[in-house]
C-alpha atoms as a PDB file:
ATOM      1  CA  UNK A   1       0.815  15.954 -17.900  1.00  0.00           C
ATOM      2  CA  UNK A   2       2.635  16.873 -14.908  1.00  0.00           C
ATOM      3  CA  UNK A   3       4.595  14.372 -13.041  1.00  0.00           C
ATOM      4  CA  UNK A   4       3.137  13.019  -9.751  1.00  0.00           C
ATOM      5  CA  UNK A   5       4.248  13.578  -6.062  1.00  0.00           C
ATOM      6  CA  UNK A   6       6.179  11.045  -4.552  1.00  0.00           C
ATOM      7  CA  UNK A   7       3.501   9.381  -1.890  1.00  0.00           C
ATOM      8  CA  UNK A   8       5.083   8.829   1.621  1.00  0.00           C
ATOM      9  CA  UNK A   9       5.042   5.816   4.235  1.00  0.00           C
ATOM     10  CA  UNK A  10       3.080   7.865   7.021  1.00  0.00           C
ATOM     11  CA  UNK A  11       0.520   9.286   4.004  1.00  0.00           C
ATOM     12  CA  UNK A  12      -0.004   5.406   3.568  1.00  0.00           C
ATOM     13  CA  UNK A  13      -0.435   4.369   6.733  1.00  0.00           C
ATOM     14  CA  UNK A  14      -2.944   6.458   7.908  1.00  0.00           C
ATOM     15  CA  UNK A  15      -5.483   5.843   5.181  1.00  0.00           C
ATOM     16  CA  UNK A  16      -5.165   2.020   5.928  1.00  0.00           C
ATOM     17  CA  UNK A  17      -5.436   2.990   9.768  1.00  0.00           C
ATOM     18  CA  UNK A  18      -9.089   4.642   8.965  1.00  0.00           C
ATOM     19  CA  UNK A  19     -10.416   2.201   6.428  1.00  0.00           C
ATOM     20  CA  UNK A  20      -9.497  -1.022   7.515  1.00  0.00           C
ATOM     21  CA  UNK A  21      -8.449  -0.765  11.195  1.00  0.00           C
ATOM     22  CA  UNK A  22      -5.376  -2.911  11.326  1.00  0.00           C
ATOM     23  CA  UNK A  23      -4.462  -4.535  14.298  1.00  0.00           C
ATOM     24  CA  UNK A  24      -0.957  -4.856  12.580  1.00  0.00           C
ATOM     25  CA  UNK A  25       0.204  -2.740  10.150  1.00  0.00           C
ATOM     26  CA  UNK A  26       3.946  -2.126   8.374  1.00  0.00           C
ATOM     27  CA  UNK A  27       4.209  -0.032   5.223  1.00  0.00           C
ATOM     28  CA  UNK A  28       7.653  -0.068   3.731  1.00  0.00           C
ATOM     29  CA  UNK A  29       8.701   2.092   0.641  1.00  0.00           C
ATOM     30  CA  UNK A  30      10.555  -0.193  -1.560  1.00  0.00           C
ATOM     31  CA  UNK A  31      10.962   2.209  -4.327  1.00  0.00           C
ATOM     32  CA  UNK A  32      14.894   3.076  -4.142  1.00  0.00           C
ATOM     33  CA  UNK A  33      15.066  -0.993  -4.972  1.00  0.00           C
ATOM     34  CA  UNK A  34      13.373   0.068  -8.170  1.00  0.00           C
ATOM     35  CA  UNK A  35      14.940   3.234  -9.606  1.00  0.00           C
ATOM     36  CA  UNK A  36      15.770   2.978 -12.835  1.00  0.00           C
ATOM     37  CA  UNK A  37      12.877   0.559 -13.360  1.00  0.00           C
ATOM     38  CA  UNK A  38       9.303   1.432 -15.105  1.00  0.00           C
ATOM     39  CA  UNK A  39       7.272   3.720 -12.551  1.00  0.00           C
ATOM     40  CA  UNK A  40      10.077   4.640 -10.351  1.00  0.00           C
ATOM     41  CA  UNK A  41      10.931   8.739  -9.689  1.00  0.00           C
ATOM     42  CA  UNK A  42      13.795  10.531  -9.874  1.00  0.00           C
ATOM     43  CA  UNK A  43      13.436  11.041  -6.013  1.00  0.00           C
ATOM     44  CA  UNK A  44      13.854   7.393  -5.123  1.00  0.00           C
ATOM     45  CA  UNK A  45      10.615   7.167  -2.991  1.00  0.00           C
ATOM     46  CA  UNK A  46       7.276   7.326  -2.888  1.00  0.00           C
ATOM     47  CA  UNK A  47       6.163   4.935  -5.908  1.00  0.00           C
ATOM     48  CA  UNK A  48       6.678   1.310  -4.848  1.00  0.00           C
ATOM     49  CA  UNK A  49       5.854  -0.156  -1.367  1.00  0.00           C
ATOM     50  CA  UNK A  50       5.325  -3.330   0.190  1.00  0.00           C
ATOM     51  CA  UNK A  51       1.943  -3.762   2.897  1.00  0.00           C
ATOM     52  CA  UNK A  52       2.028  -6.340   5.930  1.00  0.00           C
ATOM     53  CA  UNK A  53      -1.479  -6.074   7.244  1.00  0.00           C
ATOM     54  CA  UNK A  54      -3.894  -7.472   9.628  1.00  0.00           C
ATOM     55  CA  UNK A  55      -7.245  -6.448  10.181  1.00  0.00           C
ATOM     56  CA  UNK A  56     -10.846  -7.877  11.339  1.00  0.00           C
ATOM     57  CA  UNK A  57     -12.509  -6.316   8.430  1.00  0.00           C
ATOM     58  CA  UNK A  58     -10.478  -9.436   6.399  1.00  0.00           C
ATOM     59  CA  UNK A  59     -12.192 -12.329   8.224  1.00  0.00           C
ATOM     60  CA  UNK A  60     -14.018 -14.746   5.955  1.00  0.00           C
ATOM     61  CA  UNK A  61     -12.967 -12.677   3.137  1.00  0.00           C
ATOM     62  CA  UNK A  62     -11.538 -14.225   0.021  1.00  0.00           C
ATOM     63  CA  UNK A  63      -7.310 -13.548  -0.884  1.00  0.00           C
ATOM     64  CA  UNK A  64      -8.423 -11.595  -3.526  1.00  0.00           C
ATOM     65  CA  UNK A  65     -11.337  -9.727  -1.689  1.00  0.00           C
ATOM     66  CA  UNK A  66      -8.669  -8.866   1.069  1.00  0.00           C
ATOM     67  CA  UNK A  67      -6.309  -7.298  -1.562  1.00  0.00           C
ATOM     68  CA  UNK A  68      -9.188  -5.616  -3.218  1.00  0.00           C
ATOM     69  CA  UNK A  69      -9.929  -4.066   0.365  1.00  0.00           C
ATOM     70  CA  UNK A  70      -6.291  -2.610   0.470  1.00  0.00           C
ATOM     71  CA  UNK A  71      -6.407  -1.565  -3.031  1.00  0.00           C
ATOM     72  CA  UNK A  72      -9.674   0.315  -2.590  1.00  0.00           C
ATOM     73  CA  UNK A  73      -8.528   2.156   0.453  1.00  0.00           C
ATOM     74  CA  UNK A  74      -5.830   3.345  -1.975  1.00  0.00           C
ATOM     75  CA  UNK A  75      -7.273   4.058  -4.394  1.00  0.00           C
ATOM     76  CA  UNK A  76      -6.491   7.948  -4.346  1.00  0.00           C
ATOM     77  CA  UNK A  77      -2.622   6.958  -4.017  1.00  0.00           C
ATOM     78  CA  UNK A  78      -3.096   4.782  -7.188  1.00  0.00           C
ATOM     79  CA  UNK A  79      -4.507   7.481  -8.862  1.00  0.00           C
ATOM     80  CA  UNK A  80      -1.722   9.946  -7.700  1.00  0.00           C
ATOM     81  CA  UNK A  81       1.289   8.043  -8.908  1.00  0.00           C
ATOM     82  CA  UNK A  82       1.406   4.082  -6.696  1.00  0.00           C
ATOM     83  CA  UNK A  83       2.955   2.321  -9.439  1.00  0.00           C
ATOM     84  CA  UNK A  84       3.687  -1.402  -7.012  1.00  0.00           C
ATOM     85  CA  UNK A  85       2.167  -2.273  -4.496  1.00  0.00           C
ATOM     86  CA  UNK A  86       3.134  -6.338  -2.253  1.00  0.00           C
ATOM     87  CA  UNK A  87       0.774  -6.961  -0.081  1.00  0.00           C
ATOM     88  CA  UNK A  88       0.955  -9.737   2.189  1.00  0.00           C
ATOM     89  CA  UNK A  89      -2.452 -10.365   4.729  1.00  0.00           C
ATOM     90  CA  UNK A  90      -1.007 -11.131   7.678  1.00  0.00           C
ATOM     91  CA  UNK A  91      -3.400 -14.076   9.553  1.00  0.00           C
ATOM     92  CA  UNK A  92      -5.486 -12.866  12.706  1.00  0.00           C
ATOM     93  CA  UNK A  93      -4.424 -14.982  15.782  1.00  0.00           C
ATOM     94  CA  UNK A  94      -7.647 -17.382  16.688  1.00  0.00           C
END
Protein backbone atom coordinates (compact mmCIF):
# COMPACT_ATOMS: atom_id res chain seq x y z
CA UNK A 1 0.00 0.00 0.00
CA UNK A 2 1.47 3.15 -1.02
CA UNK A 3 1.49 6.05 1.26
CA UNK A 4 -1.01 8.89 0.60
CA UNK A 5 -0.45 12.53 -0.67
CA UNK A 6 -0.40 15.09 1.74
CA UNK A 7 -3.97 17.03 1.03
CA UNK A 8 -3.55 20.89 0.95
CA UNK A 9 -5.60 23.94 2.52
CA UNK A 10 -6.69 25.41 -1.01
CA UNK A 11 -7.57 21.49 -2.25
CA UNK A 12 -9.93 21.76 0.90
CA UNK A 13 -11.38 24.75 0.47
CA UNK A 14 -12.62 24.56 -2.77
CA UNK A 15 -14.59 21.36 -2.41
CA UNK A 16 -16.42 22.97 0.64
CA UNK A 17 -16.83 26.21 -1.62
CA UNK A 18 -18.90 23.92 -4.30
CA UNK A 19 -20.82 21.68 -1.96
CA UNK A 20 -21.90 23.67 0.73
CA UNK A 21 -21.54 27.34 -0.31
CA UNK A 22 -20.09 28.93 2.76
CA UNK A 23 -20.69 32.32 3.47
CA UNK A 24 -17.60 31.95 5.86
CA UNK A 25 -15.11 29.64 5.45
CA UNK A 26 -11.34 29.10 7.19
CA UNK A 27 -9.48 25.83 6.67
CA UNK A 28 -6.35 25.60 8.72
CA UNK A 29 -3.81 22.63 8.46
CA UNK A 30 -3.03 21.70 11.93
CA UNK A 31 -0.97 18.77 11.08
CA UNK A 32 2.75 20.04 12.00
CA UNK A 33 0.95 20.21 15.75
CA UNK A 34 0.64 16.49 15.25
CA UNK A 35 3.84 15.00 13.80
CA UNK A 36 4.98 12.35 15.50
CA UNK A 37 1.40 11.45 16.44
CA UNK A 38 -0.84 8.48 14.77
CA UNK A 39 -1.82 9.67 11.09
CA UNK A 40 0.61 12.42 10.78
CA UNK A 41 3.32 12.42 7.52
CA UNK A 42 6.68 12.80 7.34
CA UNK A 43 5.95 16.13 5.41
CA UNK A 44 4.27 17.87 8.31
CA UNK A 45 1.05 18.82 6.35
CA UNK A 46 -1.68 17.79 4.73
CA UNK A 47 -3.31 15.16 7.28
CA UNK A 48 -4.93 17.09 10.14
CA UNK A 49 -6.99 20.34 9.79
CA UNK A 50 -9.35 22.28 11.65
CA UNK A 51 -12.89 23.76 9.59
CA UNK A 52 -14.68 27.13 10.71
CA UNK A 53 -17.72 27.14 8.50
CA UNK A 54 -20.89 28.84 7.78
CA UNK A 55 -23.27 28.03 5.28
CA UNK A 56 -27.24 28.23 4.50
CA UNK A 57 -27.31 24.67 3.50
CA UNK A 58 -26.85 24.14 7.68
CA UNK A 59 -30.10 25.88 8.70
CA UNK A 60 -32.47 23.72 10.70
CA UNK A 61 -30.02 21.02 10.43
CA UNK A 62 -29.07 18.96 13.42
CA UNK A 63 -25.01 19.36 15.01
CA UNK A 64 -24.47 16.15 13.83
CA UNK A 65 -26.28 16.48 10.37
CA UNK A 66 -24.09 19.71 9.85
CA UNK A 67 -20.84 17.72 10.50
CA UNK A 68 -22.09 14.89 8.43
CA UNK A 69 -22.56 17.61 5.57
CA UNK A 70 -18.77 18.58 5.90
CA UNK A 71 -17.71 15.10 6.21
CA UNK A 72 -19.56 14.03 3.07
CA UNK A 73 -18.20 16.81 0.98
CA UNK A 74 -14.89 15.20 2.02
CA UNK A 75 -15.30 12.35 1.64
CA UNK A 76 -12.66 11.81 -1.27
CA UNK A 77 -9.98 13.59 1.12
CA UNK A 78 -10.93 10.99 3.83
CA UNK A 79 -10.43 8.40 1.56
CA UNK A 80 -7.03 9.85 0.32
CA UNK A 81 -5.27 10.14 3.63
CA UNK A 82 -7.60 13.06 6.20
CA UNK A 83 -6.72 11.43 9.29
CA UNK A 84 -8.45 14.70 11.85
CA UNK A 85 -10.62 16.71 11.04
CA UNK A 86 -12.30 19.97 14.05
CA UNK A 87 -14.98 21.33 12.78
CA UNK A 88 -16.66 24.07 14.37
CA UNK A 89 -20.30 25.43 12.52
CA UNK A 90 -20.00 28.78 12.76
CA UNK A 91 -23.86 30.36 13.51
CA UNK A 92 -25.55 32.32 10.49
CA UNK A 93 -26.29 35.95 11.64
CA UNK A 94 -30.39 36.25 11.91
Amino acid sequence: MSAALPIHVQALEEQLKNRLVPTHLEVLDESAAHTGHMGANAEGFGTHFRIRIASPVFTGKSRVARHRLVYDALQNFIDQGLHALAIEIIEQPH
